[in-house]
PDB file of N, CA and C in Angstrom:
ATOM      1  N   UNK A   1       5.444  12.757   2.100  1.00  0.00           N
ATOM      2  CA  UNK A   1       4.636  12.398   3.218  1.00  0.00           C
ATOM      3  C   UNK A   1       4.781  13.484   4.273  1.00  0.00           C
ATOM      4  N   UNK A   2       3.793  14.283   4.345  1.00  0.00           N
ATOM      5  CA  UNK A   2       3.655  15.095   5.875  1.00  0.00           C
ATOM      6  C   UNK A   2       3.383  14.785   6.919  1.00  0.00           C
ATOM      7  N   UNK A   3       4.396  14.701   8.348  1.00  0.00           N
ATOM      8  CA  UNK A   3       4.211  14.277   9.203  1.00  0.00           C
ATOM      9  C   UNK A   3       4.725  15.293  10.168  1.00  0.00           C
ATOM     10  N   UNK A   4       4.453  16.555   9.490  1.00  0.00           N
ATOM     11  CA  UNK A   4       5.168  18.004  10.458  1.00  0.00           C
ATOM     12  C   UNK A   4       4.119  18.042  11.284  1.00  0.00           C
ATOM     13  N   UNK A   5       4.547  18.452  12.760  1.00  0.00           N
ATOM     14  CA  UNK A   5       3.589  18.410  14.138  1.00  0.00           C
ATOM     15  C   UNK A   5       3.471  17.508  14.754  1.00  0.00           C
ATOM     16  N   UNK A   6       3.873  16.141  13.886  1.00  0.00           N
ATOM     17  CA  UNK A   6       3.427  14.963  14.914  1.00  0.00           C
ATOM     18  C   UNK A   6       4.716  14.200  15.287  1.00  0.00           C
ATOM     19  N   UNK A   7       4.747  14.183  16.874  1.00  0.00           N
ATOM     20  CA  UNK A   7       6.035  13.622  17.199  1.00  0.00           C
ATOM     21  C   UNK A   7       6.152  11.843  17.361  1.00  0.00           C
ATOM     22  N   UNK A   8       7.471  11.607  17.813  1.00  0.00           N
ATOM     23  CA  UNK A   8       7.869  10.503  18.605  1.00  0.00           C
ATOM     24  C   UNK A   8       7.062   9.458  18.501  1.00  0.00           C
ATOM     25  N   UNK A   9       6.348   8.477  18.244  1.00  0.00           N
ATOM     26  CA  UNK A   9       7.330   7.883  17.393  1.00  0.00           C
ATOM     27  C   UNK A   9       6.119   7.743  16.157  1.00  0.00           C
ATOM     28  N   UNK A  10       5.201   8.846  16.020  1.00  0.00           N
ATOM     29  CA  UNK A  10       4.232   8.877  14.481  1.00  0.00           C
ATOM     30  C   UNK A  10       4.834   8.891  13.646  1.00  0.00           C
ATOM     31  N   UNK A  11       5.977   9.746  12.939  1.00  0.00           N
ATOM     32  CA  UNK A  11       6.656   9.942  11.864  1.00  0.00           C
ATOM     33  C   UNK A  11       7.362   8.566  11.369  1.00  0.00           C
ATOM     34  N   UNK A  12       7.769   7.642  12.218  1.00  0.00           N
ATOM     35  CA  UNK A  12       7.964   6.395  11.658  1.00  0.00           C
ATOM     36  C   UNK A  12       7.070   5.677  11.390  1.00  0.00           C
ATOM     37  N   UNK A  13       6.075   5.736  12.215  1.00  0.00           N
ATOM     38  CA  UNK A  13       4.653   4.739  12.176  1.00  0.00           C
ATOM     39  C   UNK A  13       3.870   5.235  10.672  1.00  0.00           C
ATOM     40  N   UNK A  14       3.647   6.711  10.311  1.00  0.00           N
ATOM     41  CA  UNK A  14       3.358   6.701   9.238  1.00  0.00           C
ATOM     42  C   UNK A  14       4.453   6.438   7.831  1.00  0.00           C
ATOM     43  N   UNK A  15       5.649   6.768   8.527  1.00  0.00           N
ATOM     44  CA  UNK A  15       6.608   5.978   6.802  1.00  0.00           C
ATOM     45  C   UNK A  15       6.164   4.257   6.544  1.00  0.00           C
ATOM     46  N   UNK A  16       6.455   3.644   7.817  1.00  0.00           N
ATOM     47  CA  UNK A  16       5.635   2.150   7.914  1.00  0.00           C
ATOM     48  C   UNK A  16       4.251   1.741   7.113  1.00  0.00           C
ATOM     49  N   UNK A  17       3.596   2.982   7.331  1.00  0.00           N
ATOM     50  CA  UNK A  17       2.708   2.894   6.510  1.00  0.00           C
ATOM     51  C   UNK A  17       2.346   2.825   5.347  1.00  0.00           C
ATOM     52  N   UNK A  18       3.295   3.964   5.296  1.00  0.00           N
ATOM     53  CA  UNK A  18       3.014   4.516   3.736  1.00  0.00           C
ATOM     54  C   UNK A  18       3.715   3.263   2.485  1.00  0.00           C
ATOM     55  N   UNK A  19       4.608   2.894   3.278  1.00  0.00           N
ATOM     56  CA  UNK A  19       5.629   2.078   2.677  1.00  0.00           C
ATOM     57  C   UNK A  19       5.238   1.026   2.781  1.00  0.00           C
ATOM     58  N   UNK A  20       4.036   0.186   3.651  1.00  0.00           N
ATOM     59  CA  UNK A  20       3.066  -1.000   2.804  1.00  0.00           C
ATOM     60  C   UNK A  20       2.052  -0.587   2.254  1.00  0.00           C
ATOM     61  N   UNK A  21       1.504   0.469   1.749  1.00  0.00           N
ATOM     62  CA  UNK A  21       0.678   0.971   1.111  1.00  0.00           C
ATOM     63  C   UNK A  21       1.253   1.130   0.029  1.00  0.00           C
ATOM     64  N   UNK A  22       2.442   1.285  -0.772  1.00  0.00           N
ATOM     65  CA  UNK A  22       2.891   2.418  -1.561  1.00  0.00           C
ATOM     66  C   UNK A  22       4.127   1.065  -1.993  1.00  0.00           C
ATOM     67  N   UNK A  23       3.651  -0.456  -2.316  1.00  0.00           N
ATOM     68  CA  UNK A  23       5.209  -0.811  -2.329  1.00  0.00           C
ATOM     69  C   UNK A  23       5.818  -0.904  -3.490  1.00  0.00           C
ATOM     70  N   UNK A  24       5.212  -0.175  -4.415  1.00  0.00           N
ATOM     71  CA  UNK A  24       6.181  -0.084  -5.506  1.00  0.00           C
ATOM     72  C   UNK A  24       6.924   1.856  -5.517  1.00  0.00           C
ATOM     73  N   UNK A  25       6.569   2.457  -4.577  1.00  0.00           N
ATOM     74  CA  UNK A  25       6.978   3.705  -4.749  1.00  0.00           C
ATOM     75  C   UNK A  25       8.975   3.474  -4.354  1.00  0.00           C
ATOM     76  N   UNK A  26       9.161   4.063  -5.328  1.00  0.00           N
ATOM     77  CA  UNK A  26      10.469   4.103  -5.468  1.00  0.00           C
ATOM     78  C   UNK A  26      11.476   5.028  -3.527  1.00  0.00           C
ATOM     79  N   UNK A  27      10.612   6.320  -4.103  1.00  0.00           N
ATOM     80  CA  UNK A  27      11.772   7.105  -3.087  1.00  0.00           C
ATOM     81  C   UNK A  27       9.988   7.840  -2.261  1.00  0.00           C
ATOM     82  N   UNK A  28      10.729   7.973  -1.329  1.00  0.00           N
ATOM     83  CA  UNK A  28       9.796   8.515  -0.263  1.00  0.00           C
ATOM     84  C   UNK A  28      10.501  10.301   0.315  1.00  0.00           C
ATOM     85  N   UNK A  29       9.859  11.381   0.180  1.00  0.00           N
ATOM     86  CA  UNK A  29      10.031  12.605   0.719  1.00  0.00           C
ATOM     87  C   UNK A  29       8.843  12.396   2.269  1.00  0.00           C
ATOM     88  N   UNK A  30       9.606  12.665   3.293  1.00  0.00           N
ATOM     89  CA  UNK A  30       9.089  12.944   5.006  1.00  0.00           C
ATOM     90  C   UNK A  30       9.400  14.184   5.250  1.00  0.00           C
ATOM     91  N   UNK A  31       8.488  14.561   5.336  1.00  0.00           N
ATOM     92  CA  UNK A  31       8.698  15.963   5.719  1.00  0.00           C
ATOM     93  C   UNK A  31       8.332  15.950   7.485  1.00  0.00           C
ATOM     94  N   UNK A  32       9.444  16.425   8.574  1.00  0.00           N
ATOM     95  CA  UNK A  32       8.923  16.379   9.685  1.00  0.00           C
ATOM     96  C   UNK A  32       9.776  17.504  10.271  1.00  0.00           C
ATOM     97  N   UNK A  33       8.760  18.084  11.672  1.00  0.00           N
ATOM     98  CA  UNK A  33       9.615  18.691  12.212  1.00  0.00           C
ATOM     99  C   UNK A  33       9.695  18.201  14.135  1.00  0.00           C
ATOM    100  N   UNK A  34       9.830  17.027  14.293  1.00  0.00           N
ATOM    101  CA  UNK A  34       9.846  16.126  15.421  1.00  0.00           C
ATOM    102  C   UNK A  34      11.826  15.852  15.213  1.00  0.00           C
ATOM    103  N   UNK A  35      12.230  16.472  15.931  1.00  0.00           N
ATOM    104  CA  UNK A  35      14.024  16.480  16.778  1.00  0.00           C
ATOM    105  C   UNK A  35      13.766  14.461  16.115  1.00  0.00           C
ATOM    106  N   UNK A  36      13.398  13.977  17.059  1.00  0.00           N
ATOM    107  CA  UNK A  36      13.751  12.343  16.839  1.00  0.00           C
ATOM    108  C   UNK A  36      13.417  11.790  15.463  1.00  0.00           C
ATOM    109  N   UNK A  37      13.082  12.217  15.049  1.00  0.00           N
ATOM    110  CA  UNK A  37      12.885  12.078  12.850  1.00  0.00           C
ATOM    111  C   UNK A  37      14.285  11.583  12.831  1.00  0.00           C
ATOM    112  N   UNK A  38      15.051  12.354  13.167  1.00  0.00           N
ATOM    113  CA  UNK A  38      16.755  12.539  12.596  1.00  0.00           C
ATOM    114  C   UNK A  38      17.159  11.460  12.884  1.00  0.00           C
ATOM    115  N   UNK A  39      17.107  10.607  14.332  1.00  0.00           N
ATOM    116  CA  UNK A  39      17.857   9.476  14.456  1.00  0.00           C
ATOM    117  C   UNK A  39      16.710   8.148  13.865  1.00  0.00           C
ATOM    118  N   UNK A  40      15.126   8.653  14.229  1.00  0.00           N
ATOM    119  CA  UNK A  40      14.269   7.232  14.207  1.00  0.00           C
ATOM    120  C   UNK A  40      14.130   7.092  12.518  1.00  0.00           C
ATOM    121  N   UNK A  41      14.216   7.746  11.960  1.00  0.00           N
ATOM    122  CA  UNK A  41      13.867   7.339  10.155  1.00  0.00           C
ATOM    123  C   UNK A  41      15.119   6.585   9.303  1.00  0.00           C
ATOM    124  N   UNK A  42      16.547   6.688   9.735  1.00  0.00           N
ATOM    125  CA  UNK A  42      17.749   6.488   9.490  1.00  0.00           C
ATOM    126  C   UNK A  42      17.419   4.815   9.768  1.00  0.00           C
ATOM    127  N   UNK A  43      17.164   5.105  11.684  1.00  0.00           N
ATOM    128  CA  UNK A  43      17.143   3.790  12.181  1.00  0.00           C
ATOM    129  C   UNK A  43      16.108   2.908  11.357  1.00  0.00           C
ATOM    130  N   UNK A  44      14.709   3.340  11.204  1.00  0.00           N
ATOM    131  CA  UNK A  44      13.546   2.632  10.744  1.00  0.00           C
ATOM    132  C   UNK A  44      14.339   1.734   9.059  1.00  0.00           C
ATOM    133  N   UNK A  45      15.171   2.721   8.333  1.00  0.00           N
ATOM    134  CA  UNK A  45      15.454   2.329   7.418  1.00  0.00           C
ATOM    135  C   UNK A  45      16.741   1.145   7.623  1.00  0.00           C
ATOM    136  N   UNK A  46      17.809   1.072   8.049  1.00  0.00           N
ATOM    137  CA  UNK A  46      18.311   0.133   8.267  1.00  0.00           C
ATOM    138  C   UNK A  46      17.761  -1.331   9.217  1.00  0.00           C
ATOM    139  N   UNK A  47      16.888  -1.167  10.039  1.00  0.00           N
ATOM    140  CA  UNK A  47      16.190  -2.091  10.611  1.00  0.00           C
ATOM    141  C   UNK A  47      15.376  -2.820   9.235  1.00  0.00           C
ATOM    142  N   UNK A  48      14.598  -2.203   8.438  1.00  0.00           N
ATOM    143  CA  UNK A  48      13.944  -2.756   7.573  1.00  0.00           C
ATOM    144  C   UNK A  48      14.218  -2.905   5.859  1.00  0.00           C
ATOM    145  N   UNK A  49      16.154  -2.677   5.886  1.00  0.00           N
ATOM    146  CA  UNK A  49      15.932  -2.896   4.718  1.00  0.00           C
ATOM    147  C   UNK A  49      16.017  -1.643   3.767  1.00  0.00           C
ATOM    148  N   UNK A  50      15.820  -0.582   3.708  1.00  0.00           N
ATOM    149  CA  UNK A  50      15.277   0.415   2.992  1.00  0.00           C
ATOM    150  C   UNK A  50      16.919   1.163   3.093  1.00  0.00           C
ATOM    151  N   UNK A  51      16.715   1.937   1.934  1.00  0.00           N
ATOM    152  CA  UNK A  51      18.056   3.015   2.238  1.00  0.00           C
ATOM    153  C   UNK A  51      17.533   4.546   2.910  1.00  0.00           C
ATOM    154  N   UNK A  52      18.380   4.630   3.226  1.00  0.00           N
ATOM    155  CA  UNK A  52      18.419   6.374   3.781  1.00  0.00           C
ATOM    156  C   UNK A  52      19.284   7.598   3.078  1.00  0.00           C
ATOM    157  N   UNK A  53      18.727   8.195   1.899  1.00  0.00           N
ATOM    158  CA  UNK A  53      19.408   9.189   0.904  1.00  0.00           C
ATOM    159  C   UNK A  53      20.052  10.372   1.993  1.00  0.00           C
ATOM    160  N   UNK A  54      18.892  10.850   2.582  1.00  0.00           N
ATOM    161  CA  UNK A  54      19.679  12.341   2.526  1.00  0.00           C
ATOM    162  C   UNK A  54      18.852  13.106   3.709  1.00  0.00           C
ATOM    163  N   UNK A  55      18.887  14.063   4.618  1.00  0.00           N
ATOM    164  CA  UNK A  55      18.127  14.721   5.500  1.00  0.00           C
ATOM    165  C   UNK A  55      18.771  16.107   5.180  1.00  0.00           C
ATOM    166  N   UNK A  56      17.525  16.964   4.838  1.00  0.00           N
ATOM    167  CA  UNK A  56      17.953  18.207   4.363  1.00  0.00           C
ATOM    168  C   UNK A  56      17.241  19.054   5.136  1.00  0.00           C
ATOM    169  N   UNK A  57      17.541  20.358   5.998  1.00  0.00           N
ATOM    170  CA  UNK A  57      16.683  21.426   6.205  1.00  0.00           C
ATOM    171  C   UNK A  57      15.859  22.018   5.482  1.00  0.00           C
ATOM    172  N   UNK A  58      14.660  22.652   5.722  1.00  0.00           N
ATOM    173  CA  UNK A  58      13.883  23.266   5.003  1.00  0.00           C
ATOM    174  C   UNK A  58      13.613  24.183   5.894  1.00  0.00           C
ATOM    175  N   UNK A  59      12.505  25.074   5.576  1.00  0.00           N
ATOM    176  CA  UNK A  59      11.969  26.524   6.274  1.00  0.00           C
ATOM    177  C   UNK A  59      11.776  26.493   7.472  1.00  0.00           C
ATOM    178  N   UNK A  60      10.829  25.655   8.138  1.00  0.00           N
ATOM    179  CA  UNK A  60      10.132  25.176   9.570  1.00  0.00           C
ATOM    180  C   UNK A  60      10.436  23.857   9.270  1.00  0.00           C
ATOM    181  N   UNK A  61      10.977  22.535   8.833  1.00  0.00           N
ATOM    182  CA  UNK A  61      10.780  21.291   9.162  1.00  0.00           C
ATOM    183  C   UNK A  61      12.032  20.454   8.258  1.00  0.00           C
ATOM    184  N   UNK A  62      12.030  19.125   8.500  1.00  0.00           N
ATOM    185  CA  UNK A  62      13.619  19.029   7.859  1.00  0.00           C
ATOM    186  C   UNK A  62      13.001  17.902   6.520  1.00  0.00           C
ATOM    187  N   UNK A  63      13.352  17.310   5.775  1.00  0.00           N
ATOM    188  CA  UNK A  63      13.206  16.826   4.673  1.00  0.00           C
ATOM    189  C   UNK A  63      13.969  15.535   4.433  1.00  0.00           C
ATOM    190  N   UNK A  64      13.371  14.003   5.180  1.00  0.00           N
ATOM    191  CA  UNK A  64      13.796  12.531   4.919  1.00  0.00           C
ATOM    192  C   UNK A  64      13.964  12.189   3.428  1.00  0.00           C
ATOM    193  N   UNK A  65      14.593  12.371   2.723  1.00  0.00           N
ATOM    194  CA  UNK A  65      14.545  11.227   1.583  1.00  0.00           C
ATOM    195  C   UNK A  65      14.845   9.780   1.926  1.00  0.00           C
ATOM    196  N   UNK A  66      14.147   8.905   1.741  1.00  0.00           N
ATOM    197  CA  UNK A  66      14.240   7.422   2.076  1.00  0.00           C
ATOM    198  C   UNK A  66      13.987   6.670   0.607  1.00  0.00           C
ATOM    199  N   UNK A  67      14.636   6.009   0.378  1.00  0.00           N
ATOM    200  CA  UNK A  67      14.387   5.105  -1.019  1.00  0.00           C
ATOM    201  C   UNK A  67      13.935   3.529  -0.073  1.00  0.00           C
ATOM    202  N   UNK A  68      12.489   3.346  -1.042  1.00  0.00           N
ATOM    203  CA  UNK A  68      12.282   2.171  -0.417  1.00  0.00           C
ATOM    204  C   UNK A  68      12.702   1.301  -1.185  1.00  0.00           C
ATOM    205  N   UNK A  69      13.117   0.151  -0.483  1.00  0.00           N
ATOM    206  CA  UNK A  69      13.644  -1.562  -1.358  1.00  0.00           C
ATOM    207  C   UNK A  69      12.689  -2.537  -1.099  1.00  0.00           C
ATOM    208  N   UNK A  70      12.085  -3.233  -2.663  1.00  0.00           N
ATOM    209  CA  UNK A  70      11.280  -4.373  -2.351  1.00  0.00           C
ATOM    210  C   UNK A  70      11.906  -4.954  -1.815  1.00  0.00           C
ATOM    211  N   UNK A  71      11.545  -6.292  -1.022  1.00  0.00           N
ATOM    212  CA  UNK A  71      11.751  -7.661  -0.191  1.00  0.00           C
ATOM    213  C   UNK A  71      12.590  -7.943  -1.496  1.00  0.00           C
ATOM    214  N   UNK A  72      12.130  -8.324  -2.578  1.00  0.00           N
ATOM    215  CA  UNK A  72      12.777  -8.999  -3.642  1.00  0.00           C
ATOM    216  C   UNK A  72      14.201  -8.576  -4.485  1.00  0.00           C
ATOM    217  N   UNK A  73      14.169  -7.369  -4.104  1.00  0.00           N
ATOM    218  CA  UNK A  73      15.428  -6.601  -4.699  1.00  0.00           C
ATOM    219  C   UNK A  73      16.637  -6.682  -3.398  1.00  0.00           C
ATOM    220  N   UNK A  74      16.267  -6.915  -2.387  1.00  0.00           N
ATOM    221  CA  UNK A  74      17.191  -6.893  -1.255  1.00  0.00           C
ATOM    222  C   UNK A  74      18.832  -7.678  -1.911  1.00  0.00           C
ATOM    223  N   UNK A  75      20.033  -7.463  -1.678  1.00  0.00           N
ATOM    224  CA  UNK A  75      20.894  -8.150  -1.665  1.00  0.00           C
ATOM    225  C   UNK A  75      21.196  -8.927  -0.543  1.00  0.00           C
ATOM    226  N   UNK A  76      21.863 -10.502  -0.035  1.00  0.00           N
ATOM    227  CA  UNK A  76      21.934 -10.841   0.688  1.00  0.00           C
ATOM    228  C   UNK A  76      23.579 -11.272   0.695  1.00  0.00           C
ATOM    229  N   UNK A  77      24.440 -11.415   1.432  1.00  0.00           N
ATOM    230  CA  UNK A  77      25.618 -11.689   1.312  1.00  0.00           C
ATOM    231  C   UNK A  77      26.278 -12.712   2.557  1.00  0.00           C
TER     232      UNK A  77
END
């Protein structure tokens, strides 16, 4: 998902998206280069459930891996 250029708080609003559009997609690549990516995609994912793999640098922009979790696969304890 490309969301390089668009800041605060689009880059979550489109993972939100993508991720009821897309709900059987396993793992999600975000590509952004918005500073607040780093803390709001981590956050977006523990607020809703989802895991947060990995944030990697790239050339110009940094690289979210997010694994999404159905509602149904959730563990509850």
């Amino acid at each position: 998902m490309d969301a390089r250029g668009k800041r605060c708080p689009i880059p979550v609003i489109d993972l939100a998206r993508h991720a009821a559009e897309h709900p059987t997609a396993h793992r999600v690549l975000v590509l952004a280069t918005d500073p607040a990516a780093a803390h709001d995609i981590p956050a977006w994912c523990r607020m809703r459930g989802h895991h947060f793999v990995e944030q990697r640098p790239s050339r110009d922009h940094t690289v979210y891996v997010v694994e999404l979790i159905e509602q149904n696969e959730q563990v509850t304890t």
